[in-house]
N, C-alpha and C. Protein backbone atom coordinates (compact mmCIF):
# COMPACT_ATOMS: atom_id res chain seq x y z
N UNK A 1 65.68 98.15 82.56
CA UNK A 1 64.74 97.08 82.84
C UNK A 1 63.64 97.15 81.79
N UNK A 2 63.35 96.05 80.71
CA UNK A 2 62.26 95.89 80.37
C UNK A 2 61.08 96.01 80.94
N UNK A 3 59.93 95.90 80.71
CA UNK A 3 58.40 95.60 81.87
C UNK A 3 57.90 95.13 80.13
N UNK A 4 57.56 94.44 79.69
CA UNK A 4 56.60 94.21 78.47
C UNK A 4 56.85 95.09 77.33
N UNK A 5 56.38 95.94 76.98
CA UNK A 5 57.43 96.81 76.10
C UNK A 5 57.68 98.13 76.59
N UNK A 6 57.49 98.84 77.90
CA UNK A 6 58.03 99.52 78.25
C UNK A 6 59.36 99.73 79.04
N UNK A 7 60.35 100.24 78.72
CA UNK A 7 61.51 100.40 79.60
C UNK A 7 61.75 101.22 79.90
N UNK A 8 62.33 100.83 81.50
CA UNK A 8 62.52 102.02 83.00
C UNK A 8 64.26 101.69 83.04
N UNK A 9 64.47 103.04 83.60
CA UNK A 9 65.80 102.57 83.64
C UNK A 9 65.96 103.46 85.36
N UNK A 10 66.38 101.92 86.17
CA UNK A 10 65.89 102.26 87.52
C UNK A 10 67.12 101.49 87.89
N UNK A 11 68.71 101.56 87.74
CA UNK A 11 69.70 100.82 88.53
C UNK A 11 70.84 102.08 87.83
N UNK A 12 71.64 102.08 88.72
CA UNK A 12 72.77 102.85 88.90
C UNK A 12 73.82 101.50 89.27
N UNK A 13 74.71 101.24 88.54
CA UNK A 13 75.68 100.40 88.25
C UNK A 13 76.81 101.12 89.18
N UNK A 14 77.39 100.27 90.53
CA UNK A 14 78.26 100.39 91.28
C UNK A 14 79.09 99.82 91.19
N UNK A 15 79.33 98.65 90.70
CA UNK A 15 80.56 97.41 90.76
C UNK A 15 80.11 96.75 89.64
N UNK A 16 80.69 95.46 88.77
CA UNK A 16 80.54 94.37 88.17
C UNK A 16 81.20 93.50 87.90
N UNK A 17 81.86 92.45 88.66
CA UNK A 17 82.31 91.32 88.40
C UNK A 17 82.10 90.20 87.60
N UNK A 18 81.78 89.97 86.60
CA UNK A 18 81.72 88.88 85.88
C UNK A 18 80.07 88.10 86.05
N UNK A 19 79.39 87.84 86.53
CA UNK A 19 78.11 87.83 86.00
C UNK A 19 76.86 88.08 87.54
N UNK A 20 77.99 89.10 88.14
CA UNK A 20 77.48 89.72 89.49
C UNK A 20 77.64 91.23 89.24
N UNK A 21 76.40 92.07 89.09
CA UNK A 21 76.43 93.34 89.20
C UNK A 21 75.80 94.24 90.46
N UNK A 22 76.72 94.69 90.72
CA UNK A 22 76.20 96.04 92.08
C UNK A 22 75.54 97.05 91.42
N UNK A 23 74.07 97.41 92.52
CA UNK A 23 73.71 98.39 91.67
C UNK A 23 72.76 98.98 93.04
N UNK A 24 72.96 100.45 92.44
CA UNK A 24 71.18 100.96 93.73
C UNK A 24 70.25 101.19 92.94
N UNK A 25 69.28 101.68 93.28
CA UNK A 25 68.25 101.53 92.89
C UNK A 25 66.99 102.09 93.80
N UNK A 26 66.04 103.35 93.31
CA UNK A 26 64.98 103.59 94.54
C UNK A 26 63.92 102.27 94.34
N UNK A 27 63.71 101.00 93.88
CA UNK A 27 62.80 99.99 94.04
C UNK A 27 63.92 99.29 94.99
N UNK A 28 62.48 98.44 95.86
CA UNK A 28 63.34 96.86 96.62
C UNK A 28 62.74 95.51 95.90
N UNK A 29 63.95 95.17 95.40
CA UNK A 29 63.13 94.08 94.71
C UNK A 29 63.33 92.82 95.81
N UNK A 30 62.56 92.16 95.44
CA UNK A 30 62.50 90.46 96.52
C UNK A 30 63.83 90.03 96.29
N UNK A 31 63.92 89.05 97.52
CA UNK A 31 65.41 88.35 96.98
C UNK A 31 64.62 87.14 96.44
N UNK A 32 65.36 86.48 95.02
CA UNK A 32 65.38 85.48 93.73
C UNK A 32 64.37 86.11 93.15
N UNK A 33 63.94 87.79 93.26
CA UNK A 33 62.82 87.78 91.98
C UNK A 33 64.04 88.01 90.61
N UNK A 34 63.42 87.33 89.60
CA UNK A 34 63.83 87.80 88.01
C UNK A 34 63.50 88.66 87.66
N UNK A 35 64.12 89.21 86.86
CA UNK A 35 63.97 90.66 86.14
C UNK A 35 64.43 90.66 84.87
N UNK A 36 63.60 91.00 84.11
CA UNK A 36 64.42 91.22 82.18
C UNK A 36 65.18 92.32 82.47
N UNK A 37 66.15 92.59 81.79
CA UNK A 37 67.46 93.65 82.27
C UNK A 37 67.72 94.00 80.63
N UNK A 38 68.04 95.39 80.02
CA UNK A 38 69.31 95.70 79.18
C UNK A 38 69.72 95.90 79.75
N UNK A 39 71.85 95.64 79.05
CA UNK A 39 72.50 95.66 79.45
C UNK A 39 73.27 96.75 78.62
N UNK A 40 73.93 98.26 78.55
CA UNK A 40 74.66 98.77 77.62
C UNK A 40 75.79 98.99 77.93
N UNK A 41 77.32 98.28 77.25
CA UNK A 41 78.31 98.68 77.68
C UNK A 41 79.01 98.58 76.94
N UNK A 42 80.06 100.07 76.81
CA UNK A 42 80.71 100.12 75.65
C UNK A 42 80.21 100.38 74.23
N UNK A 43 78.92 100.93 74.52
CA UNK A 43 78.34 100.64 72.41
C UNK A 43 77.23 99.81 72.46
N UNK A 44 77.56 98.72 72.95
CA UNK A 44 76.72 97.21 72.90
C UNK A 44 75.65 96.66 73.71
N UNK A 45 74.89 96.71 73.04
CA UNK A 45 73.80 96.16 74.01
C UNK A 45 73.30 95.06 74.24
N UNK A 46 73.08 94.36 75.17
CA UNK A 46 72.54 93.20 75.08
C UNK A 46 71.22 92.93 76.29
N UNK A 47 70.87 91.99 76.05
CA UNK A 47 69.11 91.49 76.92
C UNK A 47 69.84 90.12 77.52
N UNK A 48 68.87 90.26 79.19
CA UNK A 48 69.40 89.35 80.17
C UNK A 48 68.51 89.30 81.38
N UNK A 49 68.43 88.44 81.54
CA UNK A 49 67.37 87.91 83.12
C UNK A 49 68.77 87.97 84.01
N UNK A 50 67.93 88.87 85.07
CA UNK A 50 68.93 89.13 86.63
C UNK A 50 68.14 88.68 87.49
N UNK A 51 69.14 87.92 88.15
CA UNK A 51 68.68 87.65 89.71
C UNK A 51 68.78 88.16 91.11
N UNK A 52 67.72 88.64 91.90
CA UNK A 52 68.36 89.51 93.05
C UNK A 52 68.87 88.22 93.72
N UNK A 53 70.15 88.49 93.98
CA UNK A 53 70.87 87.57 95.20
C UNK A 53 71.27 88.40 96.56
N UNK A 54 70.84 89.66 96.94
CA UNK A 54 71.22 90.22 98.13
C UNK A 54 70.82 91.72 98.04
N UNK A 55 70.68 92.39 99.38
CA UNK A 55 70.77 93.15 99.53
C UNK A 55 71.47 93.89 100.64
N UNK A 56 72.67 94.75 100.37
CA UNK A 56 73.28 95.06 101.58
C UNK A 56 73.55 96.82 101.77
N UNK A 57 74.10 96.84 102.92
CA UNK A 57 74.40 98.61 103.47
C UNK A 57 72.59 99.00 104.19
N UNK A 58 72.66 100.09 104.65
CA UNK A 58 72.23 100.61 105.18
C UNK A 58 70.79 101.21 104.45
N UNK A 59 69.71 101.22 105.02
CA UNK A 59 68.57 101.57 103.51
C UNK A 59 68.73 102.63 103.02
N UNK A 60 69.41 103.99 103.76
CA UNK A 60 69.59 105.15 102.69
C UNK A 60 70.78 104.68 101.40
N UNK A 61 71.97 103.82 101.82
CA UNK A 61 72.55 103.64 100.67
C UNK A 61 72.61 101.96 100.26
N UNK A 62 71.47 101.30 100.27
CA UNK A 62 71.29 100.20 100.25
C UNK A 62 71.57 99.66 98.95
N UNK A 63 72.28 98.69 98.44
CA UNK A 63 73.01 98.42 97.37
C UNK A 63 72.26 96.47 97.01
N UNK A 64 72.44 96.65 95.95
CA UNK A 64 71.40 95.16 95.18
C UNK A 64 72.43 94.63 94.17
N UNK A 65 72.63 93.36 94.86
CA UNK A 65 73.30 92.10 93.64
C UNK A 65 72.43 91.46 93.02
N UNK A 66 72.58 91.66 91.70
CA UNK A 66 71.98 90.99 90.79
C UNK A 66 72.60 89.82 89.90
N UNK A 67 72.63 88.33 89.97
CA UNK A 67 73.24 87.72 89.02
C UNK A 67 72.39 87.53 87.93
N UNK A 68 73.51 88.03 86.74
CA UNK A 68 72.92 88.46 84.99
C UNK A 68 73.31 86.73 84.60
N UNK A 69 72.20 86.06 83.57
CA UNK A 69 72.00 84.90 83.44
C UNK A 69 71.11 85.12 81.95
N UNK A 70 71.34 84.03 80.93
CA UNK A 70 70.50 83.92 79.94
C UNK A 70 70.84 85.33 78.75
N UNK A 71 72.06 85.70 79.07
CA UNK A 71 72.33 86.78 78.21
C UNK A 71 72.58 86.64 76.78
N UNK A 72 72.03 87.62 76.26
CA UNK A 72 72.17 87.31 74.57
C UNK A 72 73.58 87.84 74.16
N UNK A 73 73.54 87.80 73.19
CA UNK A 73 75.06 88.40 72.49
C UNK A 73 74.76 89.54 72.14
N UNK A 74 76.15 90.44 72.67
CA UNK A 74 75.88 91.66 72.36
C UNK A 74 75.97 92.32 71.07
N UNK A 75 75.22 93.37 70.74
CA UNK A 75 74.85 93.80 68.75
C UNK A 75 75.28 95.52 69.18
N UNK A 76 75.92 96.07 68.19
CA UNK A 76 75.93 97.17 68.39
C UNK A 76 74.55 98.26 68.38
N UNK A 77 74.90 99.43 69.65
CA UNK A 77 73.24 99.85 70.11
C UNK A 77 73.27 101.27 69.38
C-alpha cells in the first residue's frame, strides 16, 4: 500500500481471481474505501487503486476483497 510516499505493506494475498484479490490483513478497512495498492508478481510490478468490496470469516481470520482497478502496466521491479 502506498500512503503518499510512504509504503506499508499490510495484506497477505490468499486467493486472486482476475481483478478480485483475497487478502488478510491486521487493518479494517471500510467497505468502497480506495486504496493505492503495489502490486508484485512474478518480477513485475505494477500501481493500482483497490476497492474493499467485502469482508468475510470470522474476525480472528477475517479475510478482505479487494477489486484492483486503474492498473498500470507492469515494468520489471
Amino acid at each position: 500500500m502506498i500512503d503518499g510516499d510512504a509504503q506499508h505493506e499490510v495484506f497477505e494475498v490468499v486467493a486472486a481471481v482476475g481483478d478480485v484479490i483475497r487478502v488478510r490483513s491486521a487493518f479494517l478497512f471500510e467497505l468502497g474505501e480506495e486504496l493505492g495498492v503495489r502490486i508484485v508478481h512474478d518480477g513485475r510490478v505494477s500501481e493500482a487503486t483497490a476497492r474493499v468490496r467485502a469482508h468475510t470469516g470470522p474476525d480472528e481470520e477475517r479475510i478482505t476483497e479487494l477489486e484492483i482497478f486503474d492498473r498500470s502496466a507492469p515494468r520489471a521491479g
